[in-house]
N, C-alpha and C. Protein backbone atom coordinates (compact mmCIF):
# COMPACT_ATOMS: atom_id res chain seq x y z
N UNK A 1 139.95 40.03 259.18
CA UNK A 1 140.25 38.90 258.27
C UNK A 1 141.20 39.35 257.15
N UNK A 2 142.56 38.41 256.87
CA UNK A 2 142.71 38.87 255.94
C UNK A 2 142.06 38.63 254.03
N UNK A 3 142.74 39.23 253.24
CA UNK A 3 141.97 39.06 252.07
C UNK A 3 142.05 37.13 251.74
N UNK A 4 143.22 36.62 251.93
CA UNK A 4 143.44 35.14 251.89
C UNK A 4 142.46 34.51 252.78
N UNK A 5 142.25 34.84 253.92
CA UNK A 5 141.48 33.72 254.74
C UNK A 5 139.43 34.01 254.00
N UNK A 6 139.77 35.37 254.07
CA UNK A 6 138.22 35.90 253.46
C UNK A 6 138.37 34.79 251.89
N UNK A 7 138.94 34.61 250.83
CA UNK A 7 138.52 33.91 249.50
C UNK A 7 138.46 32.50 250.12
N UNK A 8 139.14 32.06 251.15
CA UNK A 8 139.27 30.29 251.48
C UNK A 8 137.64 30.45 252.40
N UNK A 9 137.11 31.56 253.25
CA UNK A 9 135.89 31.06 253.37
C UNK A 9 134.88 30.86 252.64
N UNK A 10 134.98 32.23 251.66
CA UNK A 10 134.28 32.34 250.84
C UNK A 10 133.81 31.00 249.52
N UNK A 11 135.21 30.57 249.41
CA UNK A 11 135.07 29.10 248.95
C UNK A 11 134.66 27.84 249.49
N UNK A 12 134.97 27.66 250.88
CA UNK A 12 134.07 27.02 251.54
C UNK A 12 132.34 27.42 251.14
N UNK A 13 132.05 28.75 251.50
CA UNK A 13 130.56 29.04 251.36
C UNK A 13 129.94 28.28 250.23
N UNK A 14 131.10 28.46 249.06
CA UNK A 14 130.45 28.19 247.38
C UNK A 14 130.29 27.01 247.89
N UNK A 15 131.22 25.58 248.05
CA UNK A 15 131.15 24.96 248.07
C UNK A 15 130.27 24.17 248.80
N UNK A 16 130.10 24.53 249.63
CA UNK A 16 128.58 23.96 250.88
C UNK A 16 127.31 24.33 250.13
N UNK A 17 127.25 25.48 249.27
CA UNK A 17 125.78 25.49 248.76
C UNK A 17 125.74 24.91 247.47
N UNK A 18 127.33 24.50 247.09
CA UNK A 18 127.06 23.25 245.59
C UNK A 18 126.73 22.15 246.39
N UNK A 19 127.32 21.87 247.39
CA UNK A 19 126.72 20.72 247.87
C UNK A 19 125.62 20.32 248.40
N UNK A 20 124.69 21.35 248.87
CA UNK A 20 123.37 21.38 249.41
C UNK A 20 122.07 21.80 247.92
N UNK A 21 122.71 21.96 246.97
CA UNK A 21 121.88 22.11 245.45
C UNK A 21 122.06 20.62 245.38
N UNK A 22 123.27 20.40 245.11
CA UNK A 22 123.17 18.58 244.86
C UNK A 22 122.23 17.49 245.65
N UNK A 23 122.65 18.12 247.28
CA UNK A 23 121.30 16.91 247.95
C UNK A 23 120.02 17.48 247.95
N UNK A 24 119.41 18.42 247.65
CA UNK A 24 118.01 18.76 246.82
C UNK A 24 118.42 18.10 245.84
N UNK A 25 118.67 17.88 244.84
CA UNK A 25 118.78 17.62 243.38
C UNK A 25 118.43 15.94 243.81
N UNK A 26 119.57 15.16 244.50
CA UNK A 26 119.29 13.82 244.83
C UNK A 26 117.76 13.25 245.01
N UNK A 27 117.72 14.41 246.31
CA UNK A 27 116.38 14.35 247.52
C UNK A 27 115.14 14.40 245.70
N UNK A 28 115.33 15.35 245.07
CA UNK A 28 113.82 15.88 244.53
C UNK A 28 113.83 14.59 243.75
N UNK A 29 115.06 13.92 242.89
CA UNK A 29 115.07 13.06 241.99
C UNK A 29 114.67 11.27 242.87
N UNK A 30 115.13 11.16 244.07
CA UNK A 30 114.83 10.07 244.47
C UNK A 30 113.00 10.47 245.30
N UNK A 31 112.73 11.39 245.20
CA UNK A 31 111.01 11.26 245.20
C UNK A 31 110.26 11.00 244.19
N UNK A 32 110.96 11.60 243.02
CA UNK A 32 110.45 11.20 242.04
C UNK A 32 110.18 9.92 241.44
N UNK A 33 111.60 9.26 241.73
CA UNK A 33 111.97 7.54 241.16
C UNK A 33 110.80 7.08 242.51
N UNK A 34 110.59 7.31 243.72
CA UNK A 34 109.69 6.78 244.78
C UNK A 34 108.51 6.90 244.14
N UNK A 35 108.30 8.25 243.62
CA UNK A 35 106.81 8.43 243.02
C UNK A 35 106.18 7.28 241.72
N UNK A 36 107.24 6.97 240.74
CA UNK A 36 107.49 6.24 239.66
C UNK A 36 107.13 5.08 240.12
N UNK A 37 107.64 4.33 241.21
CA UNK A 37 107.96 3.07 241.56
C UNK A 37 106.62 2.62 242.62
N UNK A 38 106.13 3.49 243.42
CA UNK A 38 104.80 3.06 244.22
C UNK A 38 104.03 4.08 243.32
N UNK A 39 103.52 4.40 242.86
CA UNK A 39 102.26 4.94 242.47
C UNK A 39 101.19 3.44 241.93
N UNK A 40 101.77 3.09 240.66
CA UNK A 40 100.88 1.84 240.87
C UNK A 40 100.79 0.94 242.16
N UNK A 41 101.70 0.79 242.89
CA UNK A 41 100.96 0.13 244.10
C UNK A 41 100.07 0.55 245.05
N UNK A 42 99.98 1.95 245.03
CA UNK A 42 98.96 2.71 245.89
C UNK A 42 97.82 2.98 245.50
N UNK A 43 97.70 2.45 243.91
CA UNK A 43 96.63 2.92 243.39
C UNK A 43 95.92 1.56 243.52
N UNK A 44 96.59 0.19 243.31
CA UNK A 44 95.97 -0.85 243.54
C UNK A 44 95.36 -0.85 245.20
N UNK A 45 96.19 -0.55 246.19
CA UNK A 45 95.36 -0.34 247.30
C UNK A 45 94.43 0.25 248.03
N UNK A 46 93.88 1.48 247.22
CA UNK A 46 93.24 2.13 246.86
C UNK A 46 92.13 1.67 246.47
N UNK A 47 92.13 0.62 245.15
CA UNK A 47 91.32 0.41 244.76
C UNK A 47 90.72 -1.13 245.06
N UNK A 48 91.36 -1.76 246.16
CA UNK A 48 91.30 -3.01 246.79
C UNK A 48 90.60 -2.77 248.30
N UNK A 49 90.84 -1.26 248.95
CA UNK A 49 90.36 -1.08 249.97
C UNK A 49 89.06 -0.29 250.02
N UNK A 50 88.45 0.37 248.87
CA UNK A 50 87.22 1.36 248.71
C UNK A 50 86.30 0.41 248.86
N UNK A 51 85.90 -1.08 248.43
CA UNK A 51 84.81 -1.18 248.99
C UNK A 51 84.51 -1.36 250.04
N UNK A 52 85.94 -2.32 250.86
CA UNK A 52 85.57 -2.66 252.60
C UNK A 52 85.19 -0.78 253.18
N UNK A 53 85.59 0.40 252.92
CA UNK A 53 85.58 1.20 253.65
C UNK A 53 84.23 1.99 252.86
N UNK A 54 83.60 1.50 251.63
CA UNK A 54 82.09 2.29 251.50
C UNK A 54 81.83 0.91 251.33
């Protein structure tokens, strides 16, 4: 390889693992907004379904 093609992969590399930090970053933040957004509804079903099941 020369030294030119070695820094253009090498920049590719950077760049694929900024981009794979970012979709973790998305991924962790849109579980969170999921977590935010149904938690009260799971808790109402939860607490709508405990007596049919005791």
């Amino acid at each position: 390889m020369t030294s030119q093609a070695n820094s253009k992969a090498l920049k590719a590399q950077k760049l694929n693992q900024s981009s794979q930090c970012l979709q973790r970053f998305d991924n962790a933040l849109g579980i969170i907004g999921s977590f935010l957004t149904k938690r009260p509804k799971i808790n109402i079903k939860k607490q709508e379904n405990r007596p049919i099941f005791g």
